[in-house]
PDB file of N, CA and C in Angstrom:
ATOM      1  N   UNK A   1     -33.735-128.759-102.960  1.00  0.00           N
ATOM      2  CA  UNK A   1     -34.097-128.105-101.732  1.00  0.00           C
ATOM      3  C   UNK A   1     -32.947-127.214-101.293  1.00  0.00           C
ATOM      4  N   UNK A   2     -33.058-125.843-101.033  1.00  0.00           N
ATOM      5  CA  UNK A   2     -31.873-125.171-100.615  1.00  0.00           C
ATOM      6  C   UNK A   2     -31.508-125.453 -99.251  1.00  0.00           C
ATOM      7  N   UNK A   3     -30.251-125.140 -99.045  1.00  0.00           N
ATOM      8  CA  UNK A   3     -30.005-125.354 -97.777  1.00  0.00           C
ATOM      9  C   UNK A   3     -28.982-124.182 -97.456  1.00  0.00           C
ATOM     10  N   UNK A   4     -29.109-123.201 -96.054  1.00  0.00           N
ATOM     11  CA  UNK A   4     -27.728-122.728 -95.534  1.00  0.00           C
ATOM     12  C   UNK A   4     -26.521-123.099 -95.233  1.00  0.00           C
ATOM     13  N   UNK A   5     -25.610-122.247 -95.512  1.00  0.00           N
ATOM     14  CA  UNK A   5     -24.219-122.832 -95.286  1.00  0.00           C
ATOM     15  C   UNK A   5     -23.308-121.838 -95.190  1.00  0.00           C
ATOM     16  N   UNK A   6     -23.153-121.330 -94.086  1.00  0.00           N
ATOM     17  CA  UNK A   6     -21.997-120.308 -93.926  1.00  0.00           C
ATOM     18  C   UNK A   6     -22.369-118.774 -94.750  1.00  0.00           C
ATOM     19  N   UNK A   7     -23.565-118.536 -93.996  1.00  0.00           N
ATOM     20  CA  UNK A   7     -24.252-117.178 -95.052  1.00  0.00           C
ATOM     21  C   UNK A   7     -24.319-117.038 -96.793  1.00  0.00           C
ATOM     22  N   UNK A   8     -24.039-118.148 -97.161  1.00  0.00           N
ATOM     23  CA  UNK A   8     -24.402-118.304 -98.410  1.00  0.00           C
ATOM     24  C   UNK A   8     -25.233-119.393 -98.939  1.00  0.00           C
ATOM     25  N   UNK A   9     -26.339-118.954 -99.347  1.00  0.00           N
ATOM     26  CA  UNK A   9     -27.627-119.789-100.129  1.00  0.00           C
ATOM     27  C   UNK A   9     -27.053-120.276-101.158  1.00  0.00           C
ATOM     28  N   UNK A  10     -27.234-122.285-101.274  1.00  0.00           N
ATOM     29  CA  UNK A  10     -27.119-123.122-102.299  1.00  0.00           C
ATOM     30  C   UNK A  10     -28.135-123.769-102.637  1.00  0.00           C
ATOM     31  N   UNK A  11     -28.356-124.446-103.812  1.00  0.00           N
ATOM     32  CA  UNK A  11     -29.124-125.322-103.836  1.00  0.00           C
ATOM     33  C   UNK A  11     -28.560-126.767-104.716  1.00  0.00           C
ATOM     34  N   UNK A  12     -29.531-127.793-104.168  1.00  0.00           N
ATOM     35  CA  UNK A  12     -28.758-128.987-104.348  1.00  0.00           C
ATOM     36  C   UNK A  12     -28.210-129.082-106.141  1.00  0.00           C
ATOM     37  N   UNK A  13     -27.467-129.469-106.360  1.00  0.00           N
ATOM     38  CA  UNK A  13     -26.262-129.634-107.199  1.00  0.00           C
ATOM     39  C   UNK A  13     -26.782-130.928-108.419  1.00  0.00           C
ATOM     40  N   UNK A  14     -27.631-131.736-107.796  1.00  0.00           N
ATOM     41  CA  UNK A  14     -28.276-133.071-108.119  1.00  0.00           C
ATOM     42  C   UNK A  14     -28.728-132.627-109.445  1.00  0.00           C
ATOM     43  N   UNK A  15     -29.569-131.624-109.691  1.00  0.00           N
ATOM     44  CA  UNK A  15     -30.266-130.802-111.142  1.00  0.00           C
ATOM     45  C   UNK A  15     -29.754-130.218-111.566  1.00  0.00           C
ATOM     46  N   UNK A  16     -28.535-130.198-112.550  1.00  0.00           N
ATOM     47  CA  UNK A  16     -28.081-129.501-113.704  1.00  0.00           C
ATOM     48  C   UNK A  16     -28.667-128.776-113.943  1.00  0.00           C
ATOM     49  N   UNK A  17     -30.106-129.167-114.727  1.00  0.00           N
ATOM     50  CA  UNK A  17     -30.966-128.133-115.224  1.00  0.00           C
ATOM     51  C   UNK A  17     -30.784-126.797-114.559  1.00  0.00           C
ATOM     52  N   UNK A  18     -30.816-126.500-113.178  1.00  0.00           N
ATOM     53  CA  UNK A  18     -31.880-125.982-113.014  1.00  0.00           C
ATOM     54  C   UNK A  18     -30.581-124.368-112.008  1.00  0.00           C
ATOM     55  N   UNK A  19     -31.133-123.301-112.345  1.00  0.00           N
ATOM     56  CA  UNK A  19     -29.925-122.463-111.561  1.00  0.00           C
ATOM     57  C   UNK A  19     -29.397-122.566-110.408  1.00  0.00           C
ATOM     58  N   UNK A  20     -27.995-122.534-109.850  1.00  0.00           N
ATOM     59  CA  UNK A  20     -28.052-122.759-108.325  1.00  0.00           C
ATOM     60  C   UNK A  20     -27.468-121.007-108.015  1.00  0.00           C
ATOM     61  N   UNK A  21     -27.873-120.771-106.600  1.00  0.00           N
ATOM     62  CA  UNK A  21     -28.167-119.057-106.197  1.00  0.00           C
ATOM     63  C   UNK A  21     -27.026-119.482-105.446  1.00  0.00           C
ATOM     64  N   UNK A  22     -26.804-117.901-105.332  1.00  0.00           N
ATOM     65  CA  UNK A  22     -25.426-118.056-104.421  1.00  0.00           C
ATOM     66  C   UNK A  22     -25.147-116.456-103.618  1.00  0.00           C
ATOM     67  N   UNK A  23     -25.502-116.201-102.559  1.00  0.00           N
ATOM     68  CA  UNK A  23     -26.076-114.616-101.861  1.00  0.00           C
ATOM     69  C   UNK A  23     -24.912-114.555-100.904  1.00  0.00           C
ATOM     70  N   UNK A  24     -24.543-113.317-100.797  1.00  0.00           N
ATOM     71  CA  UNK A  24     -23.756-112.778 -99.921  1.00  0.00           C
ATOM     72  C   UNK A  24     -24.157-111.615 -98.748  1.00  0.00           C
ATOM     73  N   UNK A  25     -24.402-111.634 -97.691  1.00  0.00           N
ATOM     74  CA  UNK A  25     -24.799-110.288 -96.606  1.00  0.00           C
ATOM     75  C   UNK A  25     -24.330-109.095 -96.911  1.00  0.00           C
ATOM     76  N   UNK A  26     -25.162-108.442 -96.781  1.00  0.00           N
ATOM     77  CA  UNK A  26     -24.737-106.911 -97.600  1.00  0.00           C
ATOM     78  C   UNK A  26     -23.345-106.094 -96.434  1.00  0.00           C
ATOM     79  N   UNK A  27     -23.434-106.695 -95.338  1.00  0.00           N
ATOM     80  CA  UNK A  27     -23.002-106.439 -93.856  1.00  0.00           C
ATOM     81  C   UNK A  27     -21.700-106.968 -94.313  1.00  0.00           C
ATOM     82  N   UNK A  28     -21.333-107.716 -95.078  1.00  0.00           N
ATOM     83  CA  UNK A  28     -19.790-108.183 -95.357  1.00  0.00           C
ATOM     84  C   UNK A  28     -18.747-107.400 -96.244  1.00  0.00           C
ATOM     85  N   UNK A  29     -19.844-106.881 -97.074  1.00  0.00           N
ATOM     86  CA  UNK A  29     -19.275-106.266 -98.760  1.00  0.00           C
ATOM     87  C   UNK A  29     -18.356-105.010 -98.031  1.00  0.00           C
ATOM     88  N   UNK A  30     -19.131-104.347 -96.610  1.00  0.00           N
ATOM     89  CA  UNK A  30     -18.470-103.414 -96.335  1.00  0.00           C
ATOM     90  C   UNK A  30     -16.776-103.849 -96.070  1.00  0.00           C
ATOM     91  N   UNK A  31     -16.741-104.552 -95.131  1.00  0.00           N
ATOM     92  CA  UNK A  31     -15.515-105.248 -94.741  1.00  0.00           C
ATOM     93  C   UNK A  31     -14.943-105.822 -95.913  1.00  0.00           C
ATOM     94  N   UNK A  32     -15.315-106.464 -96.675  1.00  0.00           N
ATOM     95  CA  UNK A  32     -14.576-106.862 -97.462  1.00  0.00           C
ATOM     96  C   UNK A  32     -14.164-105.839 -98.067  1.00  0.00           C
ATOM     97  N   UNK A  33     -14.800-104.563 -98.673  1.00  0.00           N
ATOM     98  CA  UNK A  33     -14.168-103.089 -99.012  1.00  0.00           C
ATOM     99  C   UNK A  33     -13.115-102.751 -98.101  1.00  0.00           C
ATOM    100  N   UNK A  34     -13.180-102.826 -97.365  1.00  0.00           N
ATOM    101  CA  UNK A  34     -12.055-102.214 -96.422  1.00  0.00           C
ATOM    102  C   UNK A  34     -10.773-102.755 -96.352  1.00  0.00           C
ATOM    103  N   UNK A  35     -10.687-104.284 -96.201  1.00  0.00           N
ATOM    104  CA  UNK A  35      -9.799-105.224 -96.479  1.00  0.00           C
ATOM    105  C   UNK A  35      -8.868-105.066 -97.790  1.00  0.00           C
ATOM    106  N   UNK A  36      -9.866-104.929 -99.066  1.00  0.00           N
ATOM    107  CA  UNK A  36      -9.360-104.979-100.095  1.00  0.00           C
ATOM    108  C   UNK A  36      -8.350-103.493-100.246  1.00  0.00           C
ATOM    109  N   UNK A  37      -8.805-102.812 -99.622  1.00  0.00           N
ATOM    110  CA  UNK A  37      -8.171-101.332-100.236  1.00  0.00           C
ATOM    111  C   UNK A  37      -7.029-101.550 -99.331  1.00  0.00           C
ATOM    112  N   UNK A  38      -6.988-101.801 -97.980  1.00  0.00           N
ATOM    113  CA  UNK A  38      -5.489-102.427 -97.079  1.00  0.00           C
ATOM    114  C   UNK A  38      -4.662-103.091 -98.081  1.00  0.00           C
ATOM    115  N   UNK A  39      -5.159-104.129 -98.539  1.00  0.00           N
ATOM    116  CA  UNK A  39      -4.228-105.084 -99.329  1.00  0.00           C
ATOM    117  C   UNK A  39      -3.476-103.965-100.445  1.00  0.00           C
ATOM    118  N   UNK A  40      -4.445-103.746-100.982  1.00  0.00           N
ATOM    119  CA  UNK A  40      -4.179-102.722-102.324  1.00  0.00           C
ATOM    120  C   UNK A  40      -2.847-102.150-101.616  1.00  0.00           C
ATOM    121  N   UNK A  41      -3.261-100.721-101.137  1.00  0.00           N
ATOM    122  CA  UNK A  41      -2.069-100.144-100.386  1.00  0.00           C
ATOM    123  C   UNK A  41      -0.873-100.612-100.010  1.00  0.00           C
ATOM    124  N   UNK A  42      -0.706-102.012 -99.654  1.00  0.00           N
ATOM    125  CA  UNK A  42       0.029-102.655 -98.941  1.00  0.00           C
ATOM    126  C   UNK A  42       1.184-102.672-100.011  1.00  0.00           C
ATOM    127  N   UNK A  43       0.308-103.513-101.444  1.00  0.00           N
ATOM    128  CA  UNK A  43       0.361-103.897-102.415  1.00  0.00           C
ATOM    129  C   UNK A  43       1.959-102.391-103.147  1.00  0.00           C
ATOM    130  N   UNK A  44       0.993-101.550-103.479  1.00  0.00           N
ATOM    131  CA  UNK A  44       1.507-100.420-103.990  1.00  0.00           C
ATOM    132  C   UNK A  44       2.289-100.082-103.480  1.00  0.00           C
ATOM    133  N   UNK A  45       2.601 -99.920-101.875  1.00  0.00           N
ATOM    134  CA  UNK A  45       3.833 -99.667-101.524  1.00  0.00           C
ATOM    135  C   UNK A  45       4.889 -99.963-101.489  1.00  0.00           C
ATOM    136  N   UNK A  46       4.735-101.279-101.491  1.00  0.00           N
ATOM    137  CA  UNK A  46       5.708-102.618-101.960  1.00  0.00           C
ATOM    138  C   UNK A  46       6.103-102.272-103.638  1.00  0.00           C
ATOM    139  N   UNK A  47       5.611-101.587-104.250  1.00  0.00           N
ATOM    140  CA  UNK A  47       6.076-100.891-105.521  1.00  0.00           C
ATOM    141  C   UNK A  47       5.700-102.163-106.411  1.00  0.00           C
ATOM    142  N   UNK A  48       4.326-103.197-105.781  1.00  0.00           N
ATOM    143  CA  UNK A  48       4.044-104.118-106.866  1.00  0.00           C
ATOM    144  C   UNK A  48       2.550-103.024-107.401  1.00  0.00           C
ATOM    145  N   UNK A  49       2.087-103.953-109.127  1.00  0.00           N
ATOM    146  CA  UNK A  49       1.253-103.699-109.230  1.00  0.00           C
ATOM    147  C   UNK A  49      -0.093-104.311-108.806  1.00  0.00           C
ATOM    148  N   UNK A  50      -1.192-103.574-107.640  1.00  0.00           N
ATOM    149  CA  UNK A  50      -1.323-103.613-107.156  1.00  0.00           C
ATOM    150  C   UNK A  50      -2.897-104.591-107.841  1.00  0.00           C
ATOM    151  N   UNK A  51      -3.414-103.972-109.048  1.00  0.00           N
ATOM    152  CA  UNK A  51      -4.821-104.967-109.610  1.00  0.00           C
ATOM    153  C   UNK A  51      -3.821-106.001-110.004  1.00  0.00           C
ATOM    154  N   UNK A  52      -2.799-106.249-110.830  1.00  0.00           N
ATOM    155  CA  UNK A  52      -2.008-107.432-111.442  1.00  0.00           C
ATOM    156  C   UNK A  52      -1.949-108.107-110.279  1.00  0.00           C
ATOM    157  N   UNK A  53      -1.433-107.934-109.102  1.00  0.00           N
ATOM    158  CA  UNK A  53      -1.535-108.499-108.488  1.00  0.00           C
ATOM    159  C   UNK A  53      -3.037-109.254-107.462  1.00  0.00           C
ATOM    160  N   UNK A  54      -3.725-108.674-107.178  1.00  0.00           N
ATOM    161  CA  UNK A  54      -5.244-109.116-106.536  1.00  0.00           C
ATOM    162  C   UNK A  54      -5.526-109.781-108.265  1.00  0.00           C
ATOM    163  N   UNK A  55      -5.559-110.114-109.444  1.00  0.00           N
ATOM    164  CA  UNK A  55      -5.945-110.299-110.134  1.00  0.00           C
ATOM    165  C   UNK A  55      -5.533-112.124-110.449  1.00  0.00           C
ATOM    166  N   UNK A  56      -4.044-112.137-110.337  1.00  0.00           N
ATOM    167  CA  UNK A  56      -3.014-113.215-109.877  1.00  0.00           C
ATOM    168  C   UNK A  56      -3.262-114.173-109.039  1.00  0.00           C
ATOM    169  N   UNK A  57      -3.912-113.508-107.936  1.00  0.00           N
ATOM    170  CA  UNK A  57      -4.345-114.021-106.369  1.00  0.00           C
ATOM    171  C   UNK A  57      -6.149-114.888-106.736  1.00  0.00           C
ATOM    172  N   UNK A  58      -6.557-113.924-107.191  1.00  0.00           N
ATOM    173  CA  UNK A  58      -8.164-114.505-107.571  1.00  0.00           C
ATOM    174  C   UNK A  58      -7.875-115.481-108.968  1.00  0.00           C
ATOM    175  N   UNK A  59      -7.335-115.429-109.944  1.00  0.00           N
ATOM    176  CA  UNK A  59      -7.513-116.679-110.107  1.00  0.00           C
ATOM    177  C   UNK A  59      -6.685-117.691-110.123  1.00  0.00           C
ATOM    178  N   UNK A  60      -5.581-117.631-109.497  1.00  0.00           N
ATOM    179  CA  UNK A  60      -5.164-119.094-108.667  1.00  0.00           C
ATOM    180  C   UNK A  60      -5.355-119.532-107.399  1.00  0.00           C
ATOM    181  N   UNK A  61      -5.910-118.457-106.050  1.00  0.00           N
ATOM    182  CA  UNK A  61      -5.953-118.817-105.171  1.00  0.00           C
ATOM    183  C   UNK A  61      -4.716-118.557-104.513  1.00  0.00           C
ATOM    184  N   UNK A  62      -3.689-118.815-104.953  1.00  0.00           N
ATOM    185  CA  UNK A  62      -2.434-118.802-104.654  1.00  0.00           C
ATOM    186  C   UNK A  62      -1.896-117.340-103.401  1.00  0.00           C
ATOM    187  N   UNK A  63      -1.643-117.506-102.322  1.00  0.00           N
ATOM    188  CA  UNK A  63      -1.727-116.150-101.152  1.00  0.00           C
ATOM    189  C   UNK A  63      -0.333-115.765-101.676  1.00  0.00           C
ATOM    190  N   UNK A  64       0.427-116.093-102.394  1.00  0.00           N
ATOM    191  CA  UNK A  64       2.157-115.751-102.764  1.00  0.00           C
ATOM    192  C   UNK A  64       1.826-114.628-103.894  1.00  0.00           C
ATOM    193  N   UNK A  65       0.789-114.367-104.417  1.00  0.00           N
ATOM    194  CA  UNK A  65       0.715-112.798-105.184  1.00  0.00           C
ATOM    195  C   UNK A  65       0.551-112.118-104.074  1.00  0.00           C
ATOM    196  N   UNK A  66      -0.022-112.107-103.310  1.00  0.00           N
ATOM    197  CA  UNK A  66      -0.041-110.518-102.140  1.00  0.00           C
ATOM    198  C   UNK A  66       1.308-110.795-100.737  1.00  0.00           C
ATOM    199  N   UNK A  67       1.531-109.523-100.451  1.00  0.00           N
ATOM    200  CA  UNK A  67       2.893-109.502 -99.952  1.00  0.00           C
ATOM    201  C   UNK A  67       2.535-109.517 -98.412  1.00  0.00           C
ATOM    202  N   UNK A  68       3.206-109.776 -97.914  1.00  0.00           N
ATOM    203  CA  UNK A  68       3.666-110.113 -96.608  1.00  0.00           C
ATOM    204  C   UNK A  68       3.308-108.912 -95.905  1.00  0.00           C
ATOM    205  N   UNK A  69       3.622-107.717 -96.152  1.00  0.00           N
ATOM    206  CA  UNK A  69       3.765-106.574 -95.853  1.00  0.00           C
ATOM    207  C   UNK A  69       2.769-105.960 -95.487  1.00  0.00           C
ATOM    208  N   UNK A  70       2.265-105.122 -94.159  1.00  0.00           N
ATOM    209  CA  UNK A  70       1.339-105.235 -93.399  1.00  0.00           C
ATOM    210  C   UNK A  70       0.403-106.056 -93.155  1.00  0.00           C
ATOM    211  N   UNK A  71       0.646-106.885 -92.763  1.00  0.00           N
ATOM    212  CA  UNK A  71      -0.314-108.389 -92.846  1.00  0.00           C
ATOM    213  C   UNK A  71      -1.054-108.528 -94.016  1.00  0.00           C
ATOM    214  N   UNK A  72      -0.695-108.044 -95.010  1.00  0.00           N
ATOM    215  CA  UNK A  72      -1.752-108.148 -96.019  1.00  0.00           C
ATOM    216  C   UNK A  72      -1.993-109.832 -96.893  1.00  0.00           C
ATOM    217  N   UNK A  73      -0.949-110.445 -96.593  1.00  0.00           N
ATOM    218  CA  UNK A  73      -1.194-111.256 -96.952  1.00  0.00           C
ATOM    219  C   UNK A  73      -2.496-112.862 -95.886  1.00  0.00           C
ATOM    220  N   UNK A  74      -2.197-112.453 -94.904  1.00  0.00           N
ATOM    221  CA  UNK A  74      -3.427-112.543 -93.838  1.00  0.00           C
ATOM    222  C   UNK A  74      -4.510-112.884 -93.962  1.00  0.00           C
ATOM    223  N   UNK A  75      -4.546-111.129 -94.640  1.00  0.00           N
ATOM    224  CA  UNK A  75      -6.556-110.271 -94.845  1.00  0.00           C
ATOM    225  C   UNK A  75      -6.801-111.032 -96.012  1.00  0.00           C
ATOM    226  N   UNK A  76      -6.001-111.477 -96.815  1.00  0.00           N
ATOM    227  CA  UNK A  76      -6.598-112.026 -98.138  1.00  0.00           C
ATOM    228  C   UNK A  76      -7.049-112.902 -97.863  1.00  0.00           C
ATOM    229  N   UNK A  77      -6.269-113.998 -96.905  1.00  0.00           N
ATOM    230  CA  UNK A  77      -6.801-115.527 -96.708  1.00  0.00           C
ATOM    231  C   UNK A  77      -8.541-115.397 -95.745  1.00  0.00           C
ATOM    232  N   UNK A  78      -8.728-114.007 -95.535  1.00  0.00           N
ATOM    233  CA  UNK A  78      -9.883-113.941 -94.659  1.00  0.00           C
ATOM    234  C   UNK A  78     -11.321-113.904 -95.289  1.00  0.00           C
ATOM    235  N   UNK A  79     -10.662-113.681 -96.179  1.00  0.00           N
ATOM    236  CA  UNK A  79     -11.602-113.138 -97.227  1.00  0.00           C
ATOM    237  C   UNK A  79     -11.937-114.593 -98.713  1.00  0.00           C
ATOM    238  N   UNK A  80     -13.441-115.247 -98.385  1.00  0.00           N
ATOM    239  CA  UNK A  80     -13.679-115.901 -99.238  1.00  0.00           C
ATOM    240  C   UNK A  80     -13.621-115.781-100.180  1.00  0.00           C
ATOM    241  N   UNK A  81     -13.200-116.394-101.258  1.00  0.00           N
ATOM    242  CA  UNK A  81     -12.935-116.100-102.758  1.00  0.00           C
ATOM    243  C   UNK A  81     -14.247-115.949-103.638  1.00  0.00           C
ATOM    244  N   UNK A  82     -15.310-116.714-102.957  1.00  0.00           N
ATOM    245  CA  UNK A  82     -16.789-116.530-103.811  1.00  0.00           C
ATOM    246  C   UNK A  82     -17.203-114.825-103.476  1.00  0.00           C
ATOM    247  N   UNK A  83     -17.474-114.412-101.835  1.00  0.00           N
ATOM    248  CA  UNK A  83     -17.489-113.413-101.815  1.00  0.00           C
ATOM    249  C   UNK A  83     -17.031-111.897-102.437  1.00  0.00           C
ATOM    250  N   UNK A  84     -15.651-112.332-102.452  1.00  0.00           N
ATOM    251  CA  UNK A  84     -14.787-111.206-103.364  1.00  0.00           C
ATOM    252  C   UNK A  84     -15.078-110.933-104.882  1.00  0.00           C
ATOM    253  N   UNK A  85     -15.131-112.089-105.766  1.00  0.00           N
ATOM    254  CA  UNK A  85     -15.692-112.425-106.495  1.00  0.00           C
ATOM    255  C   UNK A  85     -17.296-111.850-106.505  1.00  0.00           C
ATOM    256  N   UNK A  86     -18.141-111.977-105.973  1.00  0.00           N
ATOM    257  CA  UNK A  86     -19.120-111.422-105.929  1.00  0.00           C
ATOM    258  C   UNK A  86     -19.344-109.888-105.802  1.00  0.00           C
ATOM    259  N   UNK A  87     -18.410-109.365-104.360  1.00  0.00           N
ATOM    260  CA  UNK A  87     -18.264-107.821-104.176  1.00  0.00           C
ATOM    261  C   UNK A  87     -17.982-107.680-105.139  1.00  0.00           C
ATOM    262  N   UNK A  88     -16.713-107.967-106.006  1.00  0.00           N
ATOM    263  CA  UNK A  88     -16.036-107.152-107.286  1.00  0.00           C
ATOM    264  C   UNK A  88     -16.989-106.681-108.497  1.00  0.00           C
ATOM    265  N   UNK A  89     -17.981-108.017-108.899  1.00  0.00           N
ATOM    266  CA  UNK A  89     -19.109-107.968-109.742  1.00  0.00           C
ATOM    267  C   UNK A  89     -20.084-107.094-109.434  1.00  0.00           C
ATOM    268  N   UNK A  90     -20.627-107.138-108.245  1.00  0.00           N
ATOM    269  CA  UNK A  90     -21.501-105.668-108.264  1.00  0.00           C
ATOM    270  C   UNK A  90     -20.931-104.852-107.904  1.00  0.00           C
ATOM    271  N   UNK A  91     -20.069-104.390-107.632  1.00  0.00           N
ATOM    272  CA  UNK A  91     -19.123-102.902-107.852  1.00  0.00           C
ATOM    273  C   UNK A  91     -18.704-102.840-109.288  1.00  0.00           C
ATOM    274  N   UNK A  92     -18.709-103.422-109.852  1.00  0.00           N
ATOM    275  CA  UNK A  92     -18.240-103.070-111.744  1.00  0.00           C
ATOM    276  C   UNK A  92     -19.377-102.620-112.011  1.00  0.00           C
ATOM    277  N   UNK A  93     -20.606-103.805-111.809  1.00  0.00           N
ATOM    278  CA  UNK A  93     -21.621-103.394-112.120  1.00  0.00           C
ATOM    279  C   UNK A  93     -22.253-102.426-111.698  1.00  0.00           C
ATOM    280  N   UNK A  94     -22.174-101.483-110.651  1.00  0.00           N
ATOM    281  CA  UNK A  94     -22.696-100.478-110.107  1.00  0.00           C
ATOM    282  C   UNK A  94     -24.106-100.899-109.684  1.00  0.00           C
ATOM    283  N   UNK A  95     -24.270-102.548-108.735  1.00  0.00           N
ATOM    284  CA  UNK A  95     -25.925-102.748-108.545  1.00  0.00           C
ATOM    285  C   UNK A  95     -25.684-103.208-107.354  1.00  0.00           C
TER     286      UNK A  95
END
């Protein structure tokens, strides 16, 4: 049976079998665009590299890849990791 939870659709976990969905508000992707390109910038100015770094950050979690420097390290923690993860995938994908 699905259930809501913090704007993202799950379904119970109990059936292996069976796919579990996982949706994001189209109303977020914007913000989360916006966020990400702050960080970026932040990133680059700091004379780090700026995907090595957001790349570092997504898969450990770890907020010590993005820098301090204009709050950017902040905006990252604001930003759910499933979501980002998700924005990133349909922006590669162009869907």
């Amino acid at each position: 049976m699905p259930m809501q939870t913090d704007n993202r659709e799950f379904q119970s976990f109990s059936d292996k079998s069976k796919t579990i969905t996982f949706t994001v508000p189209d109303d977020r992707e914007d913000e989360t665009r916006r966020t990400l390109i702050t960080i970026y910038e932040a990133l680059r100015e700091k004379g780090y590299n700026p995907i090595n770094q957001l790349v570092g950050y997504i898969l450990s979690e770890d907020p010590t890849y993005i820098t301090n420097y204009k709050n950017a390290r902040s905006l990252i923690r604001r930003i759910d990791r499933d979501e980002l993860l998700n924005v990133l995938v349909r922006n590669y994908l162009g869907v």
